[in-house]
N, C-alpha and C. Protein backbone atom coordinates (compact mmCIF):
# COMPACT_ATOMS: atom_id res chain seq x y z
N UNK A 1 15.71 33.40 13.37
CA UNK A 1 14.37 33.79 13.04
C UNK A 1 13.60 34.05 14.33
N UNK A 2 13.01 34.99 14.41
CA UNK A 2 12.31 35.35 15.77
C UNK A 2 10.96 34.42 16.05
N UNK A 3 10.78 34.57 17.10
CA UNK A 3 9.32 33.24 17.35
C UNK A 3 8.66 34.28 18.34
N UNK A 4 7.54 34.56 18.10
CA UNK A 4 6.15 34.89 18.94
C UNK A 4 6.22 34.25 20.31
N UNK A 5 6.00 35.24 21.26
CA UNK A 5 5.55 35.06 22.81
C UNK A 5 4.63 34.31 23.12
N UNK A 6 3.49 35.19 22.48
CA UNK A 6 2.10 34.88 22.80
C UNK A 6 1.55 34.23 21.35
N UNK A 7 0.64 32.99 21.07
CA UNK A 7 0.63 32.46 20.18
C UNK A 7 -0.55 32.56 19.34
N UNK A 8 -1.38 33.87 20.00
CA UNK A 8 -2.50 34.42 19.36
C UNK A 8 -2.83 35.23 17.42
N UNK A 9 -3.25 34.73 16.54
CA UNK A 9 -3.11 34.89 15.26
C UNK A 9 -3.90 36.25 15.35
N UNK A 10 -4.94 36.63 16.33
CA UNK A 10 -5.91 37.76 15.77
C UNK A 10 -4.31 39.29 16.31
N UNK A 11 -3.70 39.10 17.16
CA UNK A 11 -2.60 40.40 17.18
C UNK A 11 -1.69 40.04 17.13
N UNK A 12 -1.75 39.47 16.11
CA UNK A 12 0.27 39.16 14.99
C UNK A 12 0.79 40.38 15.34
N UNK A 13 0.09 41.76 14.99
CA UNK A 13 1.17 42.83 15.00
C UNK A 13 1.82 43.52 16.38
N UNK A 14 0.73 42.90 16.90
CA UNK A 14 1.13 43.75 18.37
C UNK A 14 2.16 42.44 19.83
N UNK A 15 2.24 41.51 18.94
CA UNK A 15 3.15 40.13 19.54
C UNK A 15 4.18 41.13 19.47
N UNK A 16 5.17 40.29 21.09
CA UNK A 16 6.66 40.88 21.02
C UNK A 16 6.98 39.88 20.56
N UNK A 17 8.59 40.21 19.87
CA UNK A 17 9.28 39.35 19.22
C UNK A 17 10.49 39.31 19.85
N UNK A 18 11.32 37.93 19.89
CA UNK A 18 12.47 37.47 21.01
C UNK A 18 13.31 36.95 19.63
N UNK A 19 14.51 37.98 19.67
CA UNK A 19 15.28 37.46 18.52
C UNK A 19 16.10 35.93 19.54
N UNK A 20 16.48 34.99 18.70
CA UNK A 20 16.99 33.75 19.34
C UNK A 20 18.55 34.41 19.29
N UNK A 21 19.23 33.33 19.96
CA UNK A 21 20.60 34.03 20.26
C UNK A 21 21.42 33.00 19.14
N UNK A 22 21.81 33.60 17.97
CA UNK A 22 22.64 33.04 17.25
C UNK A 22 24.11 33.38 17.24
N UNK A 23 25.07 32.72 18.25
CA UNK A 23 26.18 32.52 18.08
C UNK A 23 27.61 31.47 17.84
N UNK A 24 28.48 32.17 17.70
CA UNK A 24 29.52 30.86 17.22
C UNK A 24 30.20 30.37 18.20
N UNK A 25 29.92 30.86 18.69
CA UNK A 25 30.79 30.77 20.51
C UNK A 25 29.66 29.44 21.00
N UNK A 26 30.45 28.35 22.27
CA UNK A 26 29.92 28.02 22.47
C UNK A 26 29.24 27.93 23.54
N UNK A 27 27.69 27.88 24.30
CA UNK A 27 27.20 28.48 25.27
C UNK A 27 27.70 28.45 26.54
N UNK A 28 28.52 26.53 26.68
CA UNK A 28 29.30 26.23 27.96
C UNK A 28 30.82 26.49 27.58
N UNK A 29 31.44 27.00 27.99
CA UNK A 29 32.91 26.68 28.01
C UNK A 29 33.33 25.82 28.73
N UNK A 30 32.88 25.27 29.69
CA UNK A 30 33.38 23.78 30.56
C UNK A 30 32.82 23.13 30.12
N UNK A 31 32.44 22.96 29.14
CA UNK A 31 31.44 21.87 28.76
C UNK A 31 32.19 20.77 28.19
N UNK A 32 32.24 19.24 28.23
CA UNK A 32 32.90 18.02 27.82
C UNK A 32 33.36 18.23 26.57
N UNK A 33 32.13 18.57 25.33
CA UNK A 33 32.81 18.67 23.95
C UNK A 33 33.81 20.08 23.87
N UNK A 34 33.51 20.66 24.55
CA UNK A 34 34.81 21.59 24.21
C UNK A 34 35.92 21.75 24.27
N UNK A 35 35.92 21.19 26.08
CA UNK A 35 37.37 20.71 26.13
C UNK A 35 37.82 19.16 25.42
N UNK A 36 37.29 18.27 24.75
CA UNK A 36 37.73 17.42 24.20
C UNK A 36 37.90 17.98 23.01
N UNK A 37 37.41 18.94 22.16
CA UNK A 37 37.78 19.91 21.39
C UNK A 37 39.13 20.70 21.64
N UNK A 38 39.60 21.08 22.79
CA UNK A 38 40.50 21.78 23.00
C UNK A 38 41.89 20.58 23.03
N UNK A 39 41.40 19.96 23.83
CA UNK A 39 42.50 18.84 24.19
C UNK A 39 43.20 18.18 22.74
N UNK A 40 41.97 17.80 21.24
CA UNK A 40 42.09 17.56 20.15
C UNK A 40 43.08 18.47 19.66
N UNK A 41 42.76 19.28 19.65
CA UNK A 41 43.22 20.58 18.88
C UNK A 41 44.69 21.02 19.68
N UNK A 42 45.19 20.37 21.05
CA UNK A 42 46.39 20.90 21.56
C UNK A 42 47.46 19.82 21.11
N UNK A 43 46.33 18.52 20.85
CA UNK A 43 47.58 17.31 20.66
C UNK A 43 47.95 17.07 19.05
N UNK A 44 47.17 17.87 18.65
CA UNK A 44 47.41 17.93 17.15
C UNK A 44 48.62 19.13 16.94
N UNK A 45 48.62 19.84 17.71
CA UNK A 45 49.37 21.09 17.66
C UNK A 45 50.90 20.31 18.18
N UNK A 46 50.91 19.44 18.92
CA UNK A 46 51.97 18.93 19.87
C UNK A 46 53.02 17.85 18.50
N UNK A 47 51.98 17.21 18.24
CA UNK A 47 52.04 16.05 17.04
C UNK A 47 52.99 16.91 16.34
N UNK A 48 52.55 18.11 15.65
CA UNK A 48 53.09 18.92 14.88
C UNK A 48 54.66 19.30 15.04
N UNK A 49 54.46 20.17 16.26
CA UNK A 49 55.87 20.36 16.63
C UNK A 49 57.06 19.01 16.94
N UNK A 50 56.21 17.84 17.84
CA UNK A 50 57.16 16.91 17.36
C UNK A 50 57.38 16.88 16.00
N UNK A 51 56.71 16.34 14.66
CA UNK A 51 56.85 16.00 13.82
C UNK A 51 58.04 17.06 13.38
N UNK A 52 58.06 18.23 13.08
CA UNK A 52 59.17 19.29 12.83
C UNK A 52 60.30 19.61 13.35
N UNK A 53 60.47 18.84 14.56
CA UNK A 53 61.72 18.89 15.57
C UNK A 53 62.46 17.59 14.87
N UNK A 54 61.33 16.76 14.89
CA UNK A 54 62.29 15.54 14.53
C UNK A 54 62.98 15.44 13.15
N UNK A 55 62.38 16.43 12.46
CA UNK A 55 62.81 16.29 10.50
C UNK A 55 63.93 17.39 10.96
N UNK A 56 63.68 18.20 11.91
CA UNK A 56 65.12 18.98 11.76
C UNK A 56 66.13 18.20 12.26
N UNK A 57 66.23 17.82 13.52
CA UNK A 57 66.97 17.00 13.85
C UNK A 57 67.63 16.08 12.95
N UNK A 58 66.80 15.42 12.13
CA UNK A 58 67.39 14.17 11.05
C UNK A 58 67.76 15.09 10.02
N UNK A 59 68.04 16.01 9.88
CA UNK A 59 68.42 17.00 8.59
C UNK A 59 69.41 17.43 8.88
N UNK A 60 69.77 18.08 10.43
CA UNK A 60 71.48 18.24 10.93
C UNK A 60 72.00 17.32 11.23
N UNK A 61 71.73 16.29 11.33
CA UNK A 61 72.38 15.25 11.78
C UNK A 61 72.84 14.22 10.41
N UNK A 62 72.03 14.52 9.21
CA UNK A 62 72.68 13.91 7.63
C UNK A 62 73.95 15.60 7.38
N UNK A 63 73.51 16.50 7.84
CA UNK A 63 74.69 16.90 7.31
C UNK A 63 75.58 16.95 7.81
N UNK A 64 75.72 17.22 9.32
CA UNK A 64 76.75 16.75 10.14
C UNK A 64 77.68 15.66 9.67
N UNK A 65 76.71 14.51 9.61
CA UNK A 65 77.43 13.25 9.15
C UNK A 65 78.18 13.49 7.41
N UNK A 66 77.80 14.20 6.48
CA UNK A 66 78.51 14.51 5.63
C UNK A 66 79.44 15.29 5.53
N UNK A 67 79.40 16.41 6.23
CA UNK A 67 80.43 17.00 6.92
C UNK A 67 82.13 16.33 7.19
N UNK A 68 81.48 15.59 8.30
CA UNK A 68 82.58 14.37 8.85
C UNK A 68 82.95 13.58 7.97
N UNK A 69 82.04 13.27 7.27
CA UNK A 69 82.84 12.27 6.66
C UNK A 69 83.28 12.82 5.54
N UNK A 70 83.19 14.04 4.60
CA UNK A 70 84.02 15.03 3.42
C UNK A 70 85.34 14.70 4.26
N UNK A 71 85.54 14.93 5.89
CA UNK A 71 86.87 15.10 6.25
C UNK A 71 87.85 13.99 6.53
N UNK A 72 87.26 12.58 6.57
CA UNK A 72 88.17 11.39 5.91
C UNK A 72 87.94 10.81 7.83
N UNK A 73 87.96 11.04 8.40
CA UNK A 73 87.42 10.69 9.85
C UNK A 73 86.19 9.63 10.15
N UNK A 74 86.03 8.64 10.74
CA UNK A 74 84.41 8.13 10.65
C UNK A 74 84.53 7.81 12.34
N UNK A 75 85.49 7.57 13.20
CA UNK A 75 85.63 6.94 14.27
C UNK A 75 84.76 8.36 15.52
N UNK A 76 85.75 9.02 15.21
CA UNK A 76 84.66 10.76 16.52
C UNK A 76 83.21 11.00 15.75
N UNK A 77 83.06 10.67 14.05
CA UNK A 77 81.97 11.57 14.11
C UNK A 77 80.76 10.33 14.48
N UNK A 78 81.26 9.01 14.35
CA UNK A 78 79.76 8.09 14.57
C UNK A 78 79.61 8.56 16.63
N UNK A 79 80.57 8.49 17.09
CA UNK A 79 80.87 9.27 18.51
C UNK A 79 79.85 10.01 18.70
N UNK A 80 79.82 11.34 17.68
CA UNK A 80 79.07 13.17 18.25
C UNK A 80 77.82 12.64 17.25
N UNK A 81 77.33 11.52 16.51
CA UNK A 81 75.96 11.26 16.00
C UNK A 81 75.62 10.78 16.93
N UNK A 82 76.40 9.82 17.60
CA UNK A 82 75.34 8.95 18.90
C UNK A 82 75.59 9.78 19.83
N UNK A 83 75.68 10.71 19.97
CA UNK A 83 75.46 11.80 21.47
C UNK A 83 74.57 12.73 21.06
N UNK A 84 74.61 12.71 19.82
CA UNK A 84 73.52 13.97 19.52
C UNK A 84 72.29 13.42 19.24
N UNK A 85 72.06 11.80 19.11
CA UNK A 85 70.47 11.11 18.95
C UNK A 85 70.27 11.26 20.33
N UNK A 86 71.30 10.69 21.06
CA UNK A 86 70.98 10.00 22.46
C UNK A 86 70.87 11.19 23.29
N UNK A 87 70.93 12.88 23.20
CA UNK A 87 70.31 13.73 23.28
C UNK A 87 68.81 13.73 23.44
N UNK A 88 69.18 14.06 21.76
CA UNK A 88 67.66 14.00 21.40
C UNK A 88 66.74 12.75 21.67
N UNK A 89 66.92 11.82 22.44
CA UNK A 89 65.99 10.74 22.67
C UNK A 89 65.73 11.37 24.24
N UNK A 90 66.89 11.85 25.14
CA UNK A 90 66.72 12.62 26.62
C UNK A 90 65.79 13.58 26.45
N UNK A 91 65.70 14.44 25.21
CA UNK A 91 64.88 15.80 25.46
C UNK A 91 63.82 15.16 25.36
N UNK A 92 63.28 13.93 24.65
CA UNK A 92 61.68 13.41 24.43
C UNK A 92 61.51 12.87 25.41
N UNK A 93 61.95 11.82 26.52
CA UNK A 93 61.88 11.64 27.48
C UNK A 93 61.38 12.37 28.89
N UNK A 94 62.26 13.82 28.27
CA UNK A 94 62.12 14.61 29.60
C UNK A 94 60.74 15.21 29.18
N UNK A 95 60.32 15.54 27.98
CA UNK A 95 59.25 16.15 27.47
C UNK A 95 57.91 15.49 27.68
N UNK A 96 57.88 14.05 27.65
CA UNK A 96 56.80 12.54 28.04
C UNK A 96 56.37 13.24 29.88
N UNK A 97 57.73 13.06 30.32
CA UNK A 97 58.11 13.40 32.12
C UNK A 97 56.78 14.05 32.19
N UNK A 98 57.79 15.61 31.46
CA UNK A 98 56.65 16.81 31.88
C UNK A 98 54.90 16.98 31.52
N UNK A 99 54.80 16.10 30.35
CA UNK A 99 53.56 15.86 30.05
C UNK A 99 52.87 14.93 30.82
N UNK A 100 53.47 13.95 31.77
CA UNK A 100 52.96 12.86 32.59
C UNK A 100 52.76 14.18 33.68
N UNK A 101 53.35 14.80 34.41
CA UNK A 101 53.44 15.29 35.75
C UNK A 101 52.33 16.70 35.33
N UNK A 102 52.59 17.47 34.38
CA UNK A 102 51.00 17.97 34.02
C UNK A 102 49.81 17.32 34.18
N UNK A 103 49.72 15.75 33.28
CA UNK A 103 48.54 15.18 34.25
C UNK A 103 48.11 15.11 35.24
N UNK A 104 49.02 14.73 36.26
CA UNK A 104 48.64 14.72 37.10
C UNK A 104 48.30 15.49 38.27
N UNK A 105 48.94 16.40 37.48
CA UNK A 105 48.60 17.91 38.77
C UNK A 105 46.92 18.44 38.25
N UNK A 106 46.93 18.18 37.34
CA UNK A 106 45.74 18.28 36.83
C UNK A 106 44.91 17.84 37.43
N UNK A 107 44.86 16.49 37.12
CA UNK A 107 43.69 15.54 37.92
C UNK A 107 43.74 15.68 39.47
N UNK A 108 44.85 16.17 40.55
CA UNK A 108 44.66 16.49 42.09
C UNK A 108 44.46 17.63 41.85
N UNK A 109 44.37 18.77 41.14
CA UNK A 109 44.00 19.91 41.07
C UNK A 109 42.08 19.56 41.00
N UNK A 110 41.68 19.07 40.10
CA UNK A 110 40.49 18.69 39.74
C UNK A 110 39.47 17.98 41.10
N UNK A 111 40.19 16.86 41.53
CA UNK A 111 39.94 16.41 42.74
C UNK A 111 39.75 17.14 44.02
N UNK A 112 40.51 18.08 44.11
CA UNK A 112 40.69 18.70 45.23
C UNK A 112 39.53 19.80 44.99
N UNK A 113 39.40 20.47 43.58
CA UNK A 113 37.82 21.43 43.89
C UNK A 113 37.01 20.50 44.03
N UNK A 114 36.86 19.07 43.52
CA UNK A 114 35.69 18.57 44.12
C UNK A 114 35.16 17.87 45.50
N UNK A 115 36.78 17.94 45.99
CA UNK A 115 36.85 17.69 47.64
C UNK A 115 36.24 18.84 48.43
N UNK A 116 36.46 20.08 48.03
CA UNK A 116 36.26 21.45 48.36
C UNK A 116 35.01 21.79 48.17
């Protein structure tokens, strides 16, 4: 809704009018809530893809194991199940790694413009 300059009632008509700036965007982009907005919104996204890696994972790994065992064998396949968790426990590990060492390049990245 536009708001009057000058706050005089006798030239209502001849007041300029200042439309306000209505947008969805938000005015700071560095601004705290946004990036805690962003950060929300990346670890929810992260959550996700774990959550879907891991149901696949447990989904080849029940059929695998049915597989093996249709074929009368139990000794190699409990073997290639525990190499293929203990995998998949290395890739989350290495994935924690890379998410720790992003922090922190972050935060000496951060430091250093404010050393600068």
């Amino acid at each position: 809704m536009p708001f009057p300059l000058n706050s005089n009632a006798s030239s209502s008509y001849s007041t300029k009018f200042v439309e306000r700036p209505y947008s969805r965007k938000p005015c700071c982009p560095n601004s705290p809530s946004t990036i805690i907005f962003q950060g929300k919104r990346s670890v929810k996204r992260m959550v996700i893809v774990v959550v879907i890696t891991t149901v696949i994972l447990l989904f080849t790994a029940i059929i695998i194991l049915i597989l093996f065992l249709a074929k009368g064998g139990f000794k190699t396949e409990i073997f290639v199940i525990s190499q293929f968790l203990f995998s998949f426990h290395t890739l989350l590990k290495f994935q924690a790694a890379l998410t720790n060492l992003k922090t922190r390049l972050i935060r000496k990245f951060n430091f250093m413009r404010l050393v600068l």
